[in-house]
Protein backbone atom coordinates (compact mmCIF):
# COMPACT_ATOMS: atom_id res chain seq x y z
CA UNK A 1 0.00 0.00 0.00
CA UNK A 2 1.50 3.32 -0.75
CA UNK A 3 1.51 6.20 1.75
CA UNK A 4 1.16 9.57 1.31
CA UNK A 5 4.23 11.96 3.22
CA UNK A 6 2.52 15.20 4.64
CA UNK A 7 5.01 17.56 3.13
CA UNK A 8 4.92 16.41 -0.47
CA UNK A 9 1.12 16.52 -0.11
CA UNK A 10 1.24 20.18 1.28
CA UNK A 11 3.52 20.80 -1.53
CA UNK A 12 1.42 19.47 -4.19
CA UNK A 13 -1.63 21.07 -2.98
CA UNK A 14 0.53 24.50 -2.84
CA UNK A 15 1.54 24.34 -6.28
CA UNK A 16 -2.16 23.62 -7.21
CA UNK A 17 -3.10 26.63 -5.17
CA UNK A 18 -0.05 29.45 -6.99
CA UNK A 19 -1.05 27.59 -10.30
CA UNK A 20 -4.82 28.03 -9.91
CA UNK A 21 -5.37 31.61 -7.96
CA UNK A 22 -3.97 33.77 -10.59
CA UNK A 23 -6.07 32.35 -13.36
CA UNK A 24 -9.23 31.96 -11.52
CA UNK A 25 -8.71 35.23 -9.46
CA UNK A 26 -8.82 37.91 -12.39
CA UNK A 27 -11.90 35.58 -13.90
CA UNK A 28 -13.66 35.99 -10.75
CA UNK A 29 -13.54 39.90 -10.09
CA UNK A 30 -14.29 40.84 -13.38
CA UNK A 31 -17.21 38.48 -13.76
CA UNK A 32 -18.95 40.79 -11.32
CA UNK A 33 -17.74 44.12 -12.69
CA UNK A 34 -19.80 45.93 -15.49
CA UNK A 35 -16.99 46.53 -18.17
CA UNK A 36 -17.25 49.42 -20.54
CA UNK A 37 -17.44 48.26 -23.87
CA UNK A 38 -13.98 49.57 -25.36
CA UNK A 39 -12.17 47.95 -22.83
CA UNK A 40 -13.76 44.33 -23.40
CA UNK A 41 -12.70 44.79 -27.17
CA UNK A 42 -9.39 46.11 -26.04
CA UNK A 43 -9.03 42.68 -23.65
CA UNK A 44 -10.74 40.81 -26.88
CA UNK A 45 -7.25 41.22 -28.66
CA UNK A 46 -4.89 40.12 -25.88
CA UNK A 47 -5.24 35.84 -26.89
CA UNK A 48 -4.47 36.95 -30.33
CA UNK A 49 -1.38 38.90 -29.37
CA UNK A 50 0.13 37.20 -26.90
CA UNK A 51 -0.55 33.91 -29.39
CA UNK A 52 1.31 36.66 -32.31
CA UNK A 53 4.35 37.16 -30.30
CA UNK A 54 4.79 33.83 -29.67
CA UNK A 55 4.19 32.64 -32.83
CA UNK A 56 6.47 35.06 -34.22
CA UNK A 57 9.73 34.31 -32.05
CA UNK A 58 9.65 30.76 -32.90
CA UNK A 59 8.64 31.63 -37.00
CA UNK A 60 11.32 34.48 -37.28
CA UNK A 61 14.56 34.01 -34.75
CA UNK A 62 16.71 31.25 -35.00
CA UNK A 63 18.71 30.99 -32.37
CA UNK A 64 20.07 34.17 -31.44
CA UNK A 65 19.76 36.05 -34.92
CA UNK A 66 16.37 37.00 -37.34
CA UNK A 67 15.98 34.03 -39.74
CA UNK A 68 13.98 34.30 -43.03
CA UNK A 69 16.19 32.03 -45.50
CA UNK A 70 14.95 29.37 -47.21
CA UNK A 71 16.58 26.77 -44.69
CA UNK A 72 14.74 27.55 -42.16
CA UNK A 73 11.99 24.60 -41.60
CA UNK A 74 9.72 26.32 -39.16
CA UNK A 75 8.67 29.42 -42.04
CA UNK A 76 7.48 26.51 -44.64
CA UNK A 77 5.95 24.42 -42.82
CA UNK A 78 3.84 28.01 -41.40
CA UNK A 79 2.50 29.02 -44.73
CA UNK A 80 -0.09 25.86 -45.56
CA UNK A 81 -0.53 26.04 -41.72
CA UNK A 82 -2.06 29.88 -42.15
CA UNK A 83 -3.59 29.02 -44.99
CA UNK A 84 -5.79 26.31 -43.67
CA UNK A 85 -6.53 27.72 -40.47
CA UNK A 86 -7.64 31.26 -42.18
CA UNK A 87 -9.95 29.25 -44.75
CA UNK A 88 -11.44 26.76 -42.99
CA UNK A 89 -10.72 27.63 -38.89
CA UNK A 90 -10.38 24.32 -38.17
CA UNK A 91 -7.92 23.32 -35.04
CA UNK A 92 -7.50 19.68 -36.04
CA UNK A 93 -6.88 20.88 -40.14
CA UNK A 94 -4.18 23.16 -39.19
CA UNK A 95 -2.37 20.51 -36.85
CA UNK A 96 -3.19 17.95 -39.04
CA UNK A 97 -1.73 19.79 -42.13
CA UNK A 98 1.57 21.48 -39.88
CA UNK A 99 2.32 18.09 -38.71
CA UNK A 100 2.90 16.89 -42.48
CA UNK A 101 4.28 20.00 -43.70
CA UNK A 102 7.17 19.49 -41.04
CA UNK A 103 6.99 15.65 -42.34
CA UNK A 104 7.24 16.36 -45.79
CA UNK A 105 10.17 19.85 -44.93
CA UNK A 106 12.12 17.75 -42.93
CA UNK A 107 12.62 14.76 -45.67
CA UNK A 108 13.17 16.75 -48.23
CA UNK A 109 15.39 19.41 -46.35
């Protein structure tokens, strides 16, 4: 039978707690405050820019310096990936058709 030791319990349940406050927390106050409209479309755009910068690190910089040469797997393999997810907004399409892009880059580069 396995036993549970009191400190890696309290430790586990801590983590839960600093992983789980400051995403439910925000959530929480301003479900009970009455926005004004500009700044709901103003937080409407923070997914899609935080996703942006992201997204643009690993497309553009590789390794320490700006990469846009024709070596560089990551750029190909983003084009069909845009493409389908702007036509058909699919989640699964554009994994589905990334994951053989990089298939396909990677054998032939």
């Amino acid at each position: 039978m396995m036993t549970i030791r009191p400190a890696i319990l309290l430790l586990f349940l801590g983590m839960a707690l600093v992983t789980y406050l400051p995403r439910v927390a925000p959530l929480a106050v301003l479900s009970r405050l009455d926005l004004p409209p500009w700044l709901l479309r103003w937080l409407s755009f923070v997914p899609v820019s935080v996703l942006s910068a992201l997204l643009a690190k690993e497309l553009l910089i590789n390794g320490t310096h700006v990469d846009l040469s024709f070596s560089h797997p990551h750029l190909w393999v983003a084009i069909p990936a845009f493409v389908v997810a702007a036509r058909t907004r699919s989640l699964m399409g554009t994994v589905l058709v990334e994951i053989a892009s990089m298939a396909l880059v990677r054998l032939l580069l």
